[in-house]
N, C-alpha and C. Protein backbone atom coordinates (compact mmCIF):
# COMPACT_ATOMS: atom_id res chain seq x y z
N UNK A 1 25.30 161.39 107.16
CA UNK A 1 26.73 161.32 106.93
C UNK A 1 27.24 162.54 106.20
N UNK A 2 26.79 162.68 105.17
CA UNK A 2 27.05 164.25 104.77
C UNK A 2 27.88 163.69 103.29
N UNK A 3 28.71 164.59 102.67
CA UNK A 3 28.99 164.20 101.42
C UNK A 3 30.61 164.38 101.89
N UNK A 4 31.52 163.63 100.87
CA UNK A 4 33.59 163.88 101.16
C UNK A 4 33.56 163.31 100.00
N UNK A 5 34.56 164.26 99.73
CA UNK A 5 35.59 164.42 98.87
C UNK A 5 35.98 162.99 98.29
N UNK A 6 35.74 162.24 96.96
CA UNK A 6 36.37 160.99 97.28
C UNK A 6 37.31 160.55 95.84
N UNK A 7 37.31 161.38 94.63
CA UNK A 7 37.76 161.10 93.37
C UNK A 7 37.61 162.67 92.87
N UNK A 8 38.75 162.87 91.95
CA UNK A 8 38.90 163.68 90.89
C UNK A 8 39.29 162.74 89.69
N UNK A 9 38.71 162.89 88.84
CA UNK A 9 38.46 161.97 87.29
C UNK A 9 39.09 163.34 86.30
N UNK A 10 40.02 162.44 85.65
CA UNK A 10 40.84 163.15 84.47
C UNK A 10 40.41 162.28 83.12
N UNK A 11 39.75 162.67 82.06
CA UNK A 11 40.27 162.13 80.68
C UNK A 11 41.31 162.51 80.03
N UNK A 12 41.67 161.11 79.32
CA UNK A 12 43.21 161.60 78.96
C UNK A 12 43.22 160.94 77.53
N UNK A 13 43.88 161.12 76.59
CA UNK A 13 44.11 160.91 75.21
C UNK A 13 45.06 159.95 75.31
N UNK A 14 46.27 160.12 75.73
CA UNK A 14 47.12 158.38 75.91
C UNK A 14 47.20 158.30 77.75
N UNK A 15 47.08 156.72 77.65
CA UNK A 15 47.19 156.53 79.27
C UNK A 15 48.56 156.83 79.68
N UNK A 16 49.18 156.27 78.95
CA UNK A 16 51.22 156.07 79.28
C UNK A 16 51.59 157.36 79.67
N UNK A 17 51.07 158.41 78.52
CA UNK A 17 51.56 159.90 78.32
C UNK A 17 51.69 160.08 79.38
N UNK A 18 49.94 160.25 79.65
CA UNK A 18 49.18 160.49 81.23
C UNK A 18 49.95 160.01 82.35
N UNK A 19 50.06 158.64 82.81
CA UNK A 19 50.73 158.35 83.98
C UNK A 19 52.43 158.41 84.03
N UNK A 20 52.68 158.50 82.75
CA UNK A 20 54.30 159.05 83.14
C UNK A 20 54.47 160.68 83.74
N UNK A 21 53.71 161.31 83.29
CA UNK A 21 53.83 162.53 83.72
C UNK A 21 53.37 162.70 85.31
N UNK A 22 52.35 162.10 85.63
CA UNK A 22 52.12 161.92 86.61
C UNK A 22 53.01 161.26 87.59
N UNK A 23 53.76 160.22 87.24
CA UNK A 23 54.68 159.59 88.39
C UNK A 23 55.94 160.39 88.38
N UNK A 24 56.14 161.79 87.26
CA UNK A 24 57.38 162.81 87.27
C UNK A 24 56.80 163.28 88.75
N UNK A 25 55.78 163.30 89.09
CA UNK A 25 55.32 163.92 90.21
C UNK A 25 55.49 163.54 91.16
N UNK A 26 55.37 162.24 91.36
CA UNK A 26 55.89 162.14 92.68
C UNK A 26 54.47 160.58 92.88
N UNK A 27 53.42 160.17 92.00
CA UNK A 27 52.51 159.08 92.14
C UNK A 27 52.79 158.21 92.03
N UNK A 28 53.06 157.41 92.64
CA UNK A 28 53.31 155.61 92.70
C UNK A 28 52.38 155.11 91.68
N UNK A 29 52.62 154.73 90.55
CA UNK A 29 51.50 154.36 89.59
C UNK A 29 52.21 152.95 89.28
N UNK A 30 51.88 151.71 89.26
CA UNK A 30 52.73 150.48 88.27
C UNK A 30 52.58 150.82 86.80
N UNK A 31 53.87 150.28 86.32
CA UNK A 31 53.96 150.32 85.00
C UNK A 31 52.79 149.84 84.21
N UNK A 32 52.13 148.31 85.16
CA UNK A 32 51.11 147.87 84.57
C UNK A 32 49.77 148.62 83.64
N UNK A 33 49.72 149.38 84.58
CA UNK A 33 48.51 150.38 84.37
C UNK A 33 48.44 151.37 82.99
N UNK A 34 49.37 151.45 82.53
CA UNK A 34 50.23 152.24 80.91
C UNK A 34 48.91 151.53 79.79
N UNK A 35 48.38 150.35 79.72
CA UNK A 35 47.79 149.90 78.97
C UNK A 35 45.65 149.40 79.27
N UNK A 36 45.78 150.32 80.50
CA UNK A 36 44.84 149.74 80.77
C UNK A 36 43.51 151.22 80.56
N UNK A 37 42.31 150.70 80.47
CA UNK A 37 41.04 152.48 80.24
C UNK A 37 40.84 153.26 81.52
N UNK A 38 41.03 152.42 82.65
CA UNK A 38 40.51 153.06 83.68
C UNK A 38 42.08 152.70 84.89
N UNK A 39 42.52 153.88 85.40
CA UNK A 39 43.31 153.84 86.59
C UNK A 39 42.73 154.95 87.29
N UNK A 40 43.54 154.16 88.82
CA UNK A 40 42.91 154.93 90.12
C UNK A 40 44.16 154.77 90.99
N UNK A 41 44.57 155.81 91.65
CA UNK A 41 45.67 156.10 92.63
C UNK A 41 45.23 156.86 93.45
N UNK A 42 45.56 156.24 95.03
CA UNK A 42 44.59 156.66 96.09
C UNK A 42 46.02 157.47 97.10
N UNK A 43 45.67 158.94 97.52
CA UNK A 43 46.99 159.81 97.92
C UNK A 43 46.61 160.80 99.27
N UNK A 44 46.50 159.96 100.59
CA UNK A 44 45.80 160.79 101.45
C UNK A 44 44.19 160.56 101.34
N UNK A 45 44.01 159.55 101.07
CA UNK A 45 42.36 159.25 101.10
C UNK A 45 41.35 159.59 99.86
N UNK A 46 42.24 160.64 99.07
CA UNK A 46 41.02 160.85 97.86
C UNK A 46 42.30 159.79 96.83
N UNK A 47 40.86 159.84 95.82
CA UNK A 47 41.37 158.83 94.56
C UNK A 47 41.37 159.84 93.45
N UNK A 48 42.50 160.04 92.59
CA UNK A 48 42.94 160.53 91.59
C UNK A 48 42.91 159.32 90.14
N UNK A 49 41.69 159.33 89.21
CA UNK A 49 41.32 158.55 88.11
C UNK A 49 41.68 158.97 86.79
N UNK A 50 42.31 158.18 86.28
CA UNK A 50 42.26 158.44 84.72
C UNK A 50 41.70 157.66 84.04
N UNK A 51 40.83 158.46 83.48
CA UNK A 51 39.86 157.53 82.44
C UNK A 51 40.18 157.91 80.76
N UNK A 52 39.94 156.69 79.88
CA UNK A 52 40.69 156.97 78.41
C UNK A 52 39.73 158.02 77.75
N UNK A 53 39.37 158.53 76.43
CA UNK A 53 38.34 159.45 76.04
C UNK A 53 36.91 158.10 75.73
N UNK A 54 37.30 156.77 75.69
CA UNK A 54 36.38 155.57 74.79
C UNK A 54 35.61 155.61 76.51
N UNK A 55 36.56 155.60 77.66
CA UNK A 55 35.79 155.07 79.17
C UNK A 55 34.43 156.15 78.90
N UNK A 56 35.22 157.18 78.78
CA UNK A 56 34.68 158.93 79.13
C UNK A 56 33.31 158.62 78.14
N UNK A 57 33.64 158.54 77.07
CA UNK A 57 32.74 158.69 75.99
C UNK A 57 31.20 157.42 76.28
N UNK A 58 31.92 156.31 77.15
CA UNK A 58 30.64 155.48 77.24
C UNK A 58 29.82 156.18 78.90
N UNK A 59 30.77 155.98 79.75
CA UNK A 59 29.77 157.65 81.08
C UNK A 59 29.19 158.15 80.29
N UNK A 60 29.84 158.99 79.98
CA UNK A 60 29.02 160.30 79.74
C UNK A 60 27.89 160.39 78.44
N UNK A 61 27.63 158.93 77.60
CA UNK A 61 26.77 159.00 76.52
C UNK A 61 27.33 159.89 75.15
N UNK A 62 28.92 160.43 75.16
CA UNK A 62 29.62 161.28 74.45
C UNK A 62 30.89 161.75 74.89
N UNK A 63 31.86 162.66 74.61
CA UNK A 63 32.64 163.16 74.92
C UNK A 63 33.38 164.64 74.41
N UNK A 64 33.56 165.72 74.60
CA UNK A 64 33.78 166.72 73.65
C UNK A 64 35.42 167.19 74.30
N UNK A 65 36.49 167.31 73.18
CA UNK A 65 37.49 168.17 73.51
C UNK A 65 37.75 169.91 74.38
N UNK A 66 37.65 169.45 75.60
CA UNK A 66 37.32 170.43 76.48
C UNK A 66 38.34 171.82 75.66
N UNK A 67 37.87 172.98 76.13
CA UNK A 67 38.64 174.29 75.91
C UNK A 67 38.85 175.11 77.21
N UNK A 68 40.14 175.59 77.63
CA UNK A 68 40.51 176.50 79.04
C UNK A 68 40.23 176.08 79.62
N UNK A 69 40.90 176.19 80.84
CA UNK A 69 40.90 176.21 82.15
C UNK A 69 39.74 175.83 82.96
N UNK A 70 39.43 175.05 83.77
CA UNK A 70 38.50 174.75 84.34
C UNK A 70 38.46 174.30 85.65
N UNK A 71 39.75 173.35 86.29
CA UNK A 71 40.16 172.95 87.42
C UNK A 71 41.02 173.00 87.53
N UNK A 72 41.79 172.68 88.68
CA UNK A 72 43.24 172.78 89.36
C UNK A 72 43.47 172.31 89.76
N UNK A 73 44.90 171.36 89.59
CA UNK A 73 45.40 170.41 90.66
C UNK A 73 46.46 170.88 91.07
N UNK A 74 46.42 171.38 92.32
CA UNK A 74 47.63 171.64 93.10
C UNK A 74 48.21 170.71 93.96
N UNK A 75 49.45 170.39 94.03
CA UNK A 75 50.50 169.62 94.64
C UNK A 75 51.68 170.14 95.30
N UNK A 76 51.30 169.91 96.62
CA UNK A 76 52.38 170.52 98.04
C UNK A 76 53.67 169.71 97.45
N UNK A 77 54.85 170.40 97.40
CA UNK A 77 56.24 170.07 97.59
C UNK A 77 56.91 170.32 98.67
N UNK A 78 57.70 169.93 98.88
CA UNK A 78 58.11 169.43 100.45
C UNK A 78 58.89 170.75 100.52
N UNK A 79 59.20 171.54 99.53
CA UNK A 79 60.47 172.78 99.97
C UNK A 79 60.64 173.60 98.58
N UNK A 80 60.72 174.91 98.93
CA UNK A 80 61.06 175.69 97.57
C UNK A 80 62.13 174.59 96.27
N UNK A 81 62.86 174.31 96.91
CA UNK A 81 64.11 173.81 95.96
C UNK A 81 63.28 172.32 95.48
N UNK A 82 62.72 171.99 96.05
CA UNK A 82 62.44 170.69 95.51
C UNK A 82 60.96 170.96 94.73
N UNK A 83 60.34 172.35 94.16
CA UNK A 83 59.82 172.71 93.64
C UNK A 83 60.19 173.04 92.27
N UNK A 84 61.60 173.91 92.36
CA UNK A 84 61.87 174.10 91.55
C UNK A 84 63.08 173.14 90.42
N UNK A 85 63.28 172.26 91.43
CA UNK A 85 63.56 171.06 90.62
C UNK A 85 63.04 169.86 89.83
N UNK A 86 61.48 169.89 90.61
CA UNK A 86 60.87 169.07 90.08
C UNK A 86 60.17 170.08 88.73
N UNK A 87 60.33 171.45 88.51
CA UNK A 87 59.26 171.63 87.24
C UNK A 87 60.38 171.86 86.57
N UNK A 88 61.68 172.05 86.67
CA UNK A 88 63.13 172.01 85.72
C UNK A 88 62.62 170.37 85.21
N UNK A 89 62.57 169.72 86.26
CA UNK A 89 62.40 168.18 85.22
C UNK A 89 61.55 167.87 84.48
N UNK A 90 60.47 168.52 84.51
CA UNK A 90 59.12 168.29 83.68
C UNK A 90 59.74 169.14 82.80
N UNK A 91 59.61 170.23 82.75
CA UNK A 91 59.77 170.80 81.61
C UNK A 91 61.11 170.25 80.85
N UNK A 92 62.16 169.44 81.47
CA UNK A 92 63.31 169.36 80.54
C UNK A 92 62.94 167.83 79.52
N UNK A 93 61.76 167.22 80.09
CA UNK A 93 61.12 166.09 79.91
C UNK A 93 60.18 166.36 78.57
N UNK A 94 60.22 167.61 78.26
CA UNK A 94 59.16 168.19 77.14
C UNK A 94 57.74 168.74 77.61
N UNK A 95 57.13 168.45 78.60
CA UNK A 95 56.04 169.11 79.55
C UNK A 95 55.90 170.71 79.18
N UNK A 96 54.98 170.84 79.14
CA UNK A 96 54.60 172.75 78.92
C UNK A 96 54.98 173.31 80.09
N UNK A 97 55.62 174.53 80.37
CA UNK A 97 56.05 175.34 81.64
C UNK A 97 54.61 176.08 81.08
N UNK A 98 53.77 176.42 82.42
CA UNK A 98 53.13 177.27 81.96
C UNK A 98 53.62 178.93 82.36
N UNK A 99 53.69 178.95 83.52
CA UNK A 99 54.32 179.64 84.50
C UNK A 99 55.62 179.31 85.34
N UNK A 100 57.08 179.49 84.97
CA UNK A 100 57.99 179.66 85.71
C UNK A 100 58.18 179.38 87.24
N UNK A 101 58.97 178.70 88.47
CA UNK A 101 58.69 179.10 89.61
C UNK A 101 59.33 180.74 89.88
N UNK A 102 58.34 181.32 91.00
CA UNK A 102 58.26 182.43 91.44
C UNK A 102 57.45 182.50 93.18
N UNK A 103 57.70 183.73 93.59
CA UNK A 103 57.69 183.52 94.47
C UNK A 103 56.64 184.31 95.05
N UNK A 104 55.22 183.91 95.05
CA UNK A 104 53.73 184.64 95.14
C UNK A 104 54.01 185.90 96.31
N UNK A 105 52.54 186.34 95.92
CA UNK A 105 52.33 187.72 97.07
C UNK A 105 51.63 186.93 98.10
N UNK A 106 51.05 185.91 98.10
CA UNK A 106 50.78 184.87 98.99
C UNK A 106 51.23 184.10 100.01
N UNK A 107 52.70 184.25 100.23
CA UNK A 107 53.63 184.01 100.79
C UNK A 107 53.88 182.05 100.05
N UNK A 108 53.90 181.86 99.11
CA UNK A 108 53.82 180.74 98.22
C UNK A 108 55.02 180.20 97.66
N UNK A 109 56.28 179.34 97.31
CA UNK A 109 57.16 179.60 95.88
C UNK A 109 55.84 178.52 94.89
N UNK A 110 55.57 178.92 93.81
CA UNK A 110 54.54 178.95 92.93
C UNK A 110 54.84 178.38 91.62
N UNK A 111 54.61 177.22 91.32
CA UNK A 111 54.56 177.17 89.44
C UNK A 111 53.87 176.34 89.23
N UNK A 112 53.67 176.78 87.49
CA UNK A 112 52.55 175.94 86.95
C UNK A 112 52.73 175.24 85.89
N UNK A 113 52.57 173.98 85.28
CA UNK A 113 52.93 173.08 84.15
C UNK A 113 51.53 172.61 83.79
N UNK A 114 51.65 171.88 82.41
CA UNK A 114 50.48 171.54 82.04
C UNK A 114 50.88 170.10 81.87
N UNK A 115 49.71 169.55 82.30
CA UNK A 115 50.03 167.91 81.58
C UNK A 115 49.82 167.71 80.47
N UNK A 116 50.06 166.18 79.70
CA UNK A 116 49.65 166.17 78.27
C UNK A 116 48.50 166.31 77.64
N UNK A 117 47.54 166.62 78.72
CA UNK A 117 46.17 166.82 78.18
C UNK A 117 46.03 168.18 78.27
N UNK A 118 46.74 169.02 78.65
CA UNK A 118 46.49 170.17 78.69
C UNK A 118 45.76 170.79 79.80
N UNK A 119 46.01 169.84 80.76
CA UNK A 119 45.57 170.52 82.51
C UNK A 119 46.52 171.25 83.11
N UNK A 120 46.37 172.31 83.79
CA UNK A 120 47.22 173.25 84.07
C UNK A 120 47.56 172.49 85.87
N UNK A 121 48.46 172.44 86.15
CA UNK A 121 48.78 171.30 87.20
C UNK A 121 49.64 172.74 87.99
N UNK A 122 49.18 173.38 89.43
CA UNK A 122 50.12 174.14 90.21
C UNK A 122 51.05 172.90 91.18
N UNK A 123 52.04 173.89 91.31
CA UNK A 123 53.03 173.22 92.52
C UNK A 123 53.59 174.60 93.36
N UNK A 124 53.12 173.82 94.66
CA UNK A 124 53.74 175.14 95.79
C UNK A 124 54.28 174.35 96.82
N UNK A 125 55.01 175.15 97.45
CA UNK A 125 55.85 175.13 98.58
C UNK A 125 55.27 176.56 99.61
């Protein structure tokens, strides 16, 4: 069978933080889920997880406050303008701008925000 793609796992410091920022995005998350250690939202076949640092910490036998950059979650927007409206809202929401939208040598419109954990989250058109 071979191996696919089937989860990207986020730890996160508050769940709420976490999935509000996430449904600024555009994720169908229930409110329910704000209080719970482990969520999973399934988007085109892969599953996107948030696990609390206590889930993380019993996996992994520990847990350490990660430093820089390490992965990327990029998220297709349906159109320049609805790119640059959706990171006007994050950021007017208090969200880190990391990068401005702009308009790549890639042929891209391009920006980057961080979530509350400090994941650097791209959005292109």
């Amino acid at each position: 069978m071979g191996i696919k793609l089937d989860m990207v796992g986020i730890v996160v410091q508050d769940m709420k933080r976490a999935l509000d920022f996430y449904r600024l995005l555009g994720l169908e998350i229930p409110e329910s889920a704000n209080n719970e250690m482990h969520v999973e939202v399934a988007q085109e076949g892969v599953r996107l997880a948030f696990d609390s640092v206590e889930v993380a910490k019993g996996v992994y036998g520990g847990w350490e406050e990660p430093t820089g950059h390490r992965i990327e979650l990029a998220f297709l927007c349906e159109s320049p303008d609805a790119l640059n409206a959706l990171y006007e809202k994050l950021v007017e929401r208090g969200y880190h701008g990391q990068k401005e939208p702009w308009d790549a040598f890639w042929g891209q419109r391009y920006a980057i925000v961080a979530d509350p954990d400090g994941n650097l989250i791209s959005l292109f058109a």
